[in-house]
N, C-alpha and C. Protein backbone atom coordinates (compact mmCIF):
# COMPACT_ATOMS: atom_id res chain seq x y z
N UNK A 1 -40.45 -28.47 36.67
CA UNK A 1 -39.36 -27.56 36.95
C UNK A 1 -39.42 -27.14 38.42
N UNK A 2 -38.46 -27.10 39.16
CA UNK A 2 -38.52 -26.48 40.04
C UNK A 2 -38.27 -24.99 40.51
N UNK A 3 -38.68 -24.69 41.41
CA UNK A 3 -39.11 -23.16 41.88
C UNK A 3 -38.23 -22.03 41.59
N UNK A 4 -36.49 -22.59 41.05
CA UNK A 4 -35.88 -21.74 41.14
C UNK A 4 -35.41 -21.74 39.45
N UNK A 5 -35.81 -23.33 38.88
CA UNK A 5 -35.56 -23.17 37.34
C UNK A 5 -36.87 -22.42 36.74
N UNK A 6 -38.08 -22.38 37.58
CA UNK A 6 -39.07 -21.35 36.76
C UNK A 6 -38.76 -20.03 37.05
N UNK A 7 -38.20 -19.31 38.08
CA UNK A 7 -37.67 -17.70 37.86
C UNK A 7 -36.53 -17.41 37.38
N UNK A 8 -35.68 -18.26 37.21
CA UNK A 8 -34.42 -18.23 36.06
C UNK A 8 -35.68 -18.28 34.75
N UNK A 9 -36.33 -19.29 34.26
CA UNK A 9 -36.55 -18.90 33.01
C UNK A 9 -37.44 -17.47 32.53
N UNK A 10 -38.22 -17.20 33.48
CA UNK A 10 -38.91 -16.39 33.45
C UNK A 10 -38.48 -14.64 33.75
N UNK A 11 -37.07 -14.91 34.04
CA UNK A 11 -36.62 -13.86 35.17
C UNK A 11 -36.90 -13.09 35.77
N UNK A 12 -37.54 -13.86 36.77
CA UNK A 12 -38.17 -13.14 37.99
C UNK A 12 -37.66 -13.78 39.06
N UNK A 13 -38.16 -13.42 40.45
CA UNK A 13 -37.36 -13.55 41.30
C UNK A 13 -38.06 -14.97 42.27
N UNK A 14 -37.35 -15.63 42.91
CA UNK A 14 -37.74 -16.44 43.45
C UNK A 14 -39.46 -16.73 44.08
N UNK A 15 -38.91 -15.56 45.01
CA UNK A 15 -40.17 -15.06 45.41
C UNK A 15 -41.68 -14.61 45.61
N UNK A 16 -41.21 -13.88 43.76
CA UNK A 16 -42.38 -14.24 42.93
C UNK A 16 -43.31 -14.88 42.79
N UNK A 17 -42.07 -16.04 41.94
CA UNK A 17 -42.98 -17.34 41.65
C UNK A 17 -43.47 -18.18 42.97
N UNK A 18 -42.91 -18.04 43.98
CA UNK A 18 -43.61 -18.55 45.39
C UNK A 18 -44.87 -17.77 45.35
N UNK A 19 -44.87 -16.70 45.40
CA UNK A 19 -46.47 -15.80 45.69
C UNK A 19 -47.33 -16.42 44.79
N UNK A 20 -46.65 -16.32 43.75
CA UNK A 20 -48.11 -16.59 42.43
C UNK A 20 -48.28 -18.22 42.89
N UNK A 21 -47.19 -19.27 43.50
CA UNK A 21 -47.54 -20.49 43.05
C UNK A 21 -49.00 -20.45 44.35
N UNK A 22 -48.70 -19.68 45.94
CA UNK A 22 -49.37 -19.31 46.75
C UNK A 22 -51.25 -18.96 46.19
N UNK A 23 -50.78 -18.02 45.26
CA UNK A 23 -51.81 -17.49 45.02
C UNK A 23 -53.42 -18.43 43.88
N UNK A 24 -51.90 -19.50 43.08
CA UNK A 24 -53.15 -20.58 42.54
C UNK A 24 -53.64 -21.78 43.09
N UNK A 25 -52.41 -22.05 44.53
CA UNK A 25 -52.95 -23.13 45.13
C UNK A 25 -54.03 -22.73 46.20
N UNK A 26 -54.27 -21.61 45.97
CA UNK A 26 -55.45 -20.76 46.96
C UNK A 26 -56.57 -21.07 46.26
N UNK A 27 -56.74 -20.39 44.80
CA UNK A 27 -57.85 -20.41 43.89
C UNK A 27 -58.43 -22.15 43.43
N UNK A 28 -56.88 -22.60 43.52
CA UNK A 28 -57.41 -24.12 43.10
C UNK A 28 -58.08 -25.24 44.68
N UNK A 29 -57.75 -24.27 45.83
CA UNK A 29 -58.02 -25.45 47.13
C UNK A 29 -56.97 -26.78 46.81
N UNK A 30 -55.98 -25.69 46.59
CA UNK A 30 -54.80 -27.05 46.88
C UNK A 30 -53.96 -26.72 47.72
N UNK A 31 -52.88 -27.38 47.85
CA UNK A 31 -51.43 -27.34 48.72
C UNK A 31 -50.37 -28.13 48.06
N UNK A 32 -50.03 -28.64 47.22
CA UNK A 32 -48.96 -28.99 46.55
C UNK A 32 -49.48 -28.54 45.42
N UNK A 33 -47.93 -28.45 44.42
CA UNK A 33 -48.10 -28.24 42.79
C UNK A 33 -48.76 -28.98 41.87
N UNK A 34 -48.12 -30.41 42.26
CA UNK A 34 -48.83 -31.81 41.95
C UNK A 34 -50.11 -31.57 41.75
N UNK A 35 -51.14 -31.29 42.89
CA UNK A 35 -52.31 -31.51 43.06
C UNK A 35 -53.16 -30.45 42.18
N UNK A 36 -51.95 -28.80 42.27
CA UNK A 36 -52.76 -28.24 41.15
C UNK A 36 -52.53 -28.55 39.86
N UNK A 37 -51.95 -29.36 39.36
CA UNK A 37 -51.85 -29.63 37.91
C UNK A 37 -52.79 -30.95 38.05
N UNK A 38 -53.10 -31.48 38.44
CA UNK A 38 -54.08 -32.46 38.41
C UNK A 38 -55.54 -31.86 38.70
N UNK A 39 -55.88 -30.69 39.43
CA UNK A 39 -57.11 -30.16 40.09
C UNK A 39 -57.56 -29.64 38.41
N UNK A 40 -56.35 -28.90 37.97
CA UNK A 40 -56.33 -27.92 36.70
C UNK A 40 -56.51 -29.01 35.79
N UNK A 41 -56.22 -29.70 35.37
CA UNK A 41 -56.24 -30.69 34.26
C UNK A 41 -57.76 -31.24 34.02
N UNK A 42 -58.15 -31.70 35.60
CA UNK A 42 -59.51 -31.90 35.66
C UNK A 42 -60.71 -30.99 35.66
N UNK A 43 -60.36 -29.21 35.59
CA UNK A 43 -61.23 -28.48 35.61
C UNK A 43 -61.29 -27.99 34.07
N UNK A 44 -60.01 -28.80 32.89
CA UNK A 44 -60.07 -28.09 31.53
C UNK A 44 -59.26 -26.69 32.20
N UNK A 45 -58.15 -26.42 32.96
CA UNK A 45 -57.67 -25.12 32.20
C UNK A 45 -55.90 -25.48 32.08
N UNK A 46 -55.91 -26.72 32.30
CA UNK A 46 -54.43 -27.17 30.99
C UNK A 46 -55.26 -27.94 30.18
């Protein structure tokens, strides 16, 4: 989904979901989304 179909579903604001996506590609040592769903997949927390 992209950035603006996840705060439509969620209804929150764009912005938001930029901070938080900010805030797990911090915890995960990533920089794309991609990479945290693959970092996450490989650490077991999807």
């Amino acid at each position: 989904m992209s950035t603006e179909e996840v705060a439509a579903d969620l209804h929150v604001s764009v912005n938001t979901v930029k901070t938080h996506l900010k805030s797990i590609n911090r915890k995960l040592g990533t920089s794309r989304r991609s990479e945290a769903v693959h970092r996450a997949r490989r650490l077991h927390l999807l």
